[in-house]
N, C-alpha and C. Protein backbone atom coordinates (compact mmCIF):
# COMPACT_ATOMS: atom_id res chain seq x y z
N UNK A 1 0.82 -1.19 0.00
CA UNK A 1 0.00 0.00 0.00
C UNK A 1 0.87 1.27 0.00
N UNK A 2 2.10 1.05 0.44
CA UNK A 2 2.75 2.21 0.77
C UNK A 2 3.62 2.83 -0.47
N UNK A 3 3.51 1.50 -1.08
CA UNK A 3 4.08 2.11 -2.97
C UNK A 3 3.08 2.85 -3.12
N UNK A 4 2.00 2.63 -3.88
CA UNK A 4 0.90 3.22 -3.86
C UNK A 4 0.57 4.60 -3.42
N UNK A 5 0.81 4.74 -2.31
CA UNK A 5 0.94 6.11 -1.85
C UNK A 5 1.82 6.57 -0.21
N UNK A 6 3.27 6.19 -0.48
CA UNK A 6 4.05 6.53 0.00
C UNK A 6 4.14 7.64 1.17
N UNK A 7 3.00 8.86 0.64
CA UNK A 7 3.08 9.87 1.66
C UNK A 7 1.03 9.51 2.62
N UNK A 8 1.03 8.41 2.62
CA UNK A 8 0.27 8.18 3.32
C UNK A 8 0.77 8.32 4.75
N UNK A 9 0.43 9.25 5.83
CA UNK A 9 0.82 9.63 6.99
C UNK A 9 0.51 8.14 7.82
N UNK A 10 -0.85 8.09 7.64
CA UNK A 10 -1.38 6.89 8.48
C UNK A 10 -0.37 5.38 8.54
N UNK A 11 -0.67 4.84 7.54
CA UNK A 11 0.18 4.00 7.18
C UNK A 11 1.69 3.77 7.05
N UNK A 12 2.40 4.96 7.33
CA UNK A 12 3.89 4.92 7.35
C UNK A 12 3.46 5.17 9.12
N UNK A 13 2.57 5.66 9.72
CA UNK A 13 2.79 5.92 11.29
C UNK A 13 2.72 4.01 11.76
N UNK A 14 1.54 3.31 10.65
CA UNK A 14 1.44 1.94 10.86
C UNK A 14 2.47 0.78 10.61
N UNK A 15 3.66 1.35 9.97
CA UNK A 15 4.64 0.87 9.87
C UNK A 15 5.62 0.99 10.66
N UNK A 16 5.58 2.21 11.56
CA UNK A 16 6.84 2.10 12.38
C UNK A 16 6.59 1.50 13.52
N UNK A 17 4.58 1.14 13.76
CA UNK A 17 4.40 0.51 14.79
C UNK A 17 4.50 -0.79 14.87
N UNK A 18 4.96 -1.20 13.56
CA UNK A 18 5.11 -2.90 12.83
C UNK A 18 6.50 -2.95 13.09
N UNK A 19 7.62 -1.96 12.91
CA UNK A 19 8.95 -2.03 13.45
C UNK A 19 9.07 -2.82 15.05
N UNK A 20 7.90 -1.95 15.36
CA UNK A 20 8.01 -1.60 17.22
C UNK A 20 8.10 -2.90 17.66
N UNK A 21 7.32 -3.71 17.10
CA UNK A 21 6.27 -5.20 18.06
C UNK A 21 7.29 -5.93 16.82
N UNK A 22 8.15 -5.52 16.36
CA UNK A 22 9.29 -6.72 15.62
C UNK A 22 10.68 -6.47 16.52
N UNK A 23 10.88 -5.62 17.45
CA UNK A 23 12.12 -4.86 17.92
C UNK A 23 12.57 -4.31 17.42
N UNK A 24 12.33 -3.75 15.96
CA UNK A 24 13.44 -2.97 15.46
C UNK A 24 13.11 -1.82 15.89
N UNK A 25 13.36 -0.70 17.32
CA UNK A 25 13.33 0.39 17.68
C UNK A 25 14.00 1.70 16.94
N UNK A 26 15.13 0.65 16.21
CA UNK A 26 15.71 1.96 15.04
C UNK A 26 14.93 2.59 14.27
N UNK A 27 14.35 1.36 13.10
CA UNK A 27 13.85 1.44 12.04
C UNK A 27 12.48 2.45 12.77
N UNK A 28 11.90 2.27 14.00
CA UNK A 28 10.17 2.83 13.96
C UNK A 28 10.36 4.31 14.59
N UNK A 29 11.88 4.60 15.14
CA UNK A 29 11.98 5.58 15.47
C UNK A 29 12.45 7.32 14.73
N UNK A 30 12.94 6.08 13.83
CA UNK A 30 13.46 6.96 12.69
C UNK A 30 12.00 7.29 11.56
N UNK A 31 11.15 6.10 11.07
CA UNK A 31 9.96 6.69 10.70
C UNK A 31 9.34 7.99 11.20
N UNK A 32 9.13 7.40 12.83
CA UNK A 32 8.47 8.30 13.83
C UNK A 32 8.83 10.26 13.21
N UNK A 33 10.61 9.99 13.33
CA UNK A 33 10.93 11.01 13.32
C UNK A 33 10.84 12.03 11.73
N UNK A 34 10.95 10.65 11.10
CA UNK A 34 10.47 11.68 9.82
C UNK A 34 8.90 12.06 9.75
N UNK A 35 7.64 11.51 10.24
CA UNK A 35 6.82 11.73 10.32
C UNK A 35 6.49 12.90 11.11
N UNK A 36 7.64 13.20 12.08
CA UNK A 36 7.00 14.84 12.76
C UNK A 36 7.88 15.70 11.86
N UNK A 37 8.66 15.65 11.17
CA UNK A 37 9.41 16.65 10.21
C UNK A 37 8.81 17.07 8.82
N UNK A 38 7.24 16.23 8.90
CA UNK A 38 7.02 16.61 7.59
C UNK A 38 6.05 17.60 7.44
N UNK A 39 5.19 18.28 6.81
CA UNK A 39 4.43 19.60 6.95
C UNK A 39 2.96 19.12 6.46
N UNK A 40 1.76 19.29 7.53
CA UNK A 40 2.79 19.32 8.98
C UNK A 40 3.22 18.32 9.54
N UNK A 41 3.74 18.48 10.52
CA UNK A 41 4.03 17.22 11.77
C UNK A 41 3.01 16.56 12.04
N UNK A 42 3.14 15.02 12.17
CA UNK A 42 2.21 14.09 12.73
C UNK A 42 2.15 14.04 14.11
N UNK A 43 1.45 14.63 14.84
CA UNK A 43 1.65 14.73 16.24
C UNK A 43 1.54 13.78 17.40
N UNK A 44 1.12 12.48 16.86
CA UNK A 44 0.74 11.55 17.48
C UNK A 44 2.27 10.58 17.26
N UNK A 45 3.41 10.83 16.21
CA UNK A 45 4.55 10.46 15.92
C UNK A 45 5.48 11.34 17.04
N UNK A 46 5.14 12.27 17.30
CA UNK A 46 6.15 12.71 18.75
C UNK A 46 5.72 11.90 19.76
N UNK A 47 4.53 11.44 20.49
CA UNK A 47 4.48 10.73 21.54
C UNK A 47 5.11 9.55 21.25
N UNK A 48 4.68 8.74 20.41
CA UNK A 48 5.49 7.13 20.05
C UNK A 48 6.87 7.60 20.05
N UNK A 49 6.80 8.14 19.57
CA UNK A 49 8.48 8.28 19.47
C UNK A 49 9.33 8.31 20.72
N UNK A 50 8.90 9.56 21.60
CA UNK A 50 9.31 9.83 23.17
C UNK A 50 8.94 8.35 23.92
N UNK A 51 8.02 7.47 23.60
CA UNK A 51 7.82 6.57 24.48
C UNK A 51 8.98 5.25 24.23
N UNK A 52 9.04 5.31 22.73
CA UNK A 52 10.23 4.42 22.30
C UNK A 52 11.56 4.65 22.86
N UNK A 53 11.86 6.03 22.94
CA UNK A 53 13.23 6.17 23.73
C UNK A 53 13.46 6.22 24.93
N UNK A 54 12.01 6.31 25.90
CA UNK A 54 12.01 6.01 27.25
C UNK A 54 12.71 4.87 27.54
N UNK A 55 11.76 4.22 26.45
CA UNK A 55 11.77 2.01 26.98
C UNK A 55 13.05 1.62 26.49
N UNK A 56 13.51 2.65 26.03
CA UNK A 56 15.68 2.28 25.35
C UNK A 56 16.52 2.87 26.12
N UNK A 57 16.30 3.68 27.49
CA UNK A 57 16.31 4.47 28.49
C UNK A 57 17.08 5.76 28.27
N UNK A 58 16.98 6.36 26.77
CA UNK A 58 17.38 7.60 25.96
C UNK A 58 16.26 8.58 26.72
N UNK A 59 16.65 8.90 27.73
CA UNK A 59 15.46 9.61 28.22
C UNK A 59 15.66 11.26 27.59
N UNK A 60 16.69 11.64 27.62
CA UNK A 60 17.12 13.09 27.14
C UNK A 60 16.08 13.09 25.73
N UNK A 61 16.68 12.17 24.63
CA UNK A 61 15.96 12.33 23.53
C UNK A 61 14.25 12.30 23.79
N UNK A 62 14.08 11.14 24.50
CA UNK A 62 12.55 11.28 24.77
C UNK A 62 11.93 12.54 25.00
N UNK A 63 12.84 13.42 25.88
CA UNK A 63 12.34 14.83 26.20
C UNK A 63 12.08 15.71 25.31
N UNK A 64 12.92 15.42 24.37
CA UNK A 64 13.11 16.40 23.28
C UNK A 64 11.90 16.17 22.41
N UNK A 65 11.62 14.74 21.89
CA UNK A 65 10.38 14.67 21.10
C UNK A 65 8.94 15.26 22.17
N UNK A 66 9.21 14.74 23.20
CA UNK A 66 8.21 15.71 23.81
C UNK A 66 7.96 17.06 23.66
N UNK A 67 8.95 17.75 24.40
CA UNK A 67 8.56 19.13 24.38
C UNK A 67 8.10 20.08 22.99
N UNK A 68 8.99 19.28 21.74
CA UNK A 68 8.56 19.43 20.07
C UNK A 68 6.97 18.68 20.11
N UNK A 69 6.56 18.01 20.38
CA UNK A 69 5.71 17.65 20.18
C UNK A 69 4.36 18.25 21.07
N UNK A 70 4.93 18.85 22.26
CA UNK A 70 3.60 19.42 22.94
C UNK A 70 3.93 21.09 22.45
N UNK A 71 4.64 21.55 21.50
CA UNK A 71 4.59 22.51 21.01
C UNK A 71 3.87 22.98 19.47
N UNK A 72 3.89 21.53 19.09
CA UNK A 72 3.74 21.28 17.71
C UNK A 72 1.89 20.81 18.07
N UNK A 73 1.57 20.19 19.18
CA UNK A 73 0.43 19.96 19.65
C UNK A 73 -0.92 21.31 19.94
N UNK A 74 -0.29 21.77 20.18
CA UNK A 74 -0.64 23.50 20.61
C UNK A 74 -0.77 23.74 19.28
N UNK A 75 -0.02 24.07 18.52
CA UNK A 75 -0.13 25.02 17.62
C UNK A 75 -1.62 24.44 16.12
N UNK A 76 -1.38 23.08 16.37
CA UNK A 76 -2.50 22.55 15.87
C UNK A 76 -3.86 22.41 16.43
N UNK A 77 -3.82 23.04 17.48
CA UNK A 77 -4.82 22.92 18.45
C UNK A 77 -5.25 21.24 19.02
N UNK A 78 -4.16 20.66 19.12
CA UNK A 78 -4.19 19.13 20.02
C UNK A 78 -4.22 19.49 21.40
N UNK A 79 -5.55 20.24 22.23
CA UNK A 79 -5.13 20.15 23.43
C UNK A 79 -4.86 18.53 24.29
N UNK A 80 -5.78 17.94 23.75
CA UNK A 80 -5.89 16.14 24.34
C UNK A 80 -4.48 15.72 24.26
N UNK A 81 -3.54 15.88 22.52
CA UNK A 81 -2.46 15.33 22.61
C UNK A 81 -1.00 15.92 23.49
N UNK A 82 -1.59 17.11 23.51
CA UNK A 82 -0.32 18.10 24.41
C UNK A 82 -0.38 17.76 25.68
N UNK A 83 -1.77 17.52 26.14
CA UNK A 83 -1.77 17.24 27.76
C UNK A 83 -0.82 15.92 28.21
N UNK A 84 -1.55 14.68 27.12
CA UNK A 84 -0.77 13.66 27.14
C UNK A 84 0.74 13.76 27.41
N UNK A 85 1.52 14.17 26.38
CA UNK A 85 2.17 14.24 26.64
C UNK A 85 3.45 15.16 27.94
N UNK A 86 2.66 16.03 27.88
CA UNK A 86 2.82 16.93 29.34
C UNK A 86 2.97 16.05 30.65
N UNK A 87 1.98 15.03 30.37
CA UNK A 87 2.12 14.23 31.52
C UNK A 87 3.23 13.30 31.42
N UNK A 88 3.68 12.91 30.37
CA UNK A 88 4.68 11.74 30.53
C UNK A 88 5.89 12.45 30.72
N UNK A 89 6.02 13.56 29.96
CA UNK A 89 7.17 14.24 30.31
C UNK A 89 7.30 14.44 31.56
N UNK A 90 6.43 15.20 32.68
CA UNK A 90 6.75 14.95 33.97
C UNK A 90 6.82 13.70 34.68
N UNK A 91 6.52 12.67 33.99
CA UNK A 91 6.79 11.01 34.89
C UNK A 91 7.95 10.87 34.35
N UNK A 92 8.64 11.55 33.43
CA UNK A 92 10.00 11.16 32.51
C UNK A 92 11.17 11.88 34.45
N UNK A 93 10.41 12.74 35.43
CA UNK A 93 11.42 13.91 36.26
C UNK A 93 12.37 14.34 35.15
N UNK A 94 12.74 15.25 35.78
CA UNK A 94 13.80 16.39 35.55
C UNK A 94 15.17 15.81 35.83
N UNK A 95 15.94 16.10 34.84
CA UNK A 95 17.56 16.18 34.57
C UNK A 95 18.17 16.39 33.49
């Protein structure tokens, strides 16, 4: 499907979650990440993403897709997805 239409957001977000549940954390994180770089950002690809680098214990990076992502959440008017993530970022503490 993804020949077909390649810039399908959905389906490339459904592929990196097919990475995830295979272990390849590279391959779904790097999707992830091109999926918030593209215009616009997939905003639901910053949370997976931050949660993937939690569970790899990259917590710094996790932060980072967070705070991009509850900024990028806002500006699309995701209050539901900004909160979300607001919250994990504070279960992530401070350092």
């Amino acid at each position: 499907m993804l020949e077909d239409d390649p810039s399908d957001v959905f389906l490339r977000y459904s592929l990196a979650l097919e990475w995830e549940k295979e272990g390849d954390c590279e391959k779904c994180v790097e999707q992830l990440r091109d999926l918030t770089q593209q215009d616009p950002p997939y905003v639901p690809a910053f949370f997976m993403a931050a949660q993937n680098l939690a569970k790899r214990n990259q917590i710094a990076d996790a932060r980072t897709f967070l705070r991009e992502g509850i900024e990028e959440a806002r500006r699309q008017g995701d209050a539901h997805a900004a909160g979300e993530m607001s919250e994990f970022l504070a279960s992530l503490g401070s350092a």
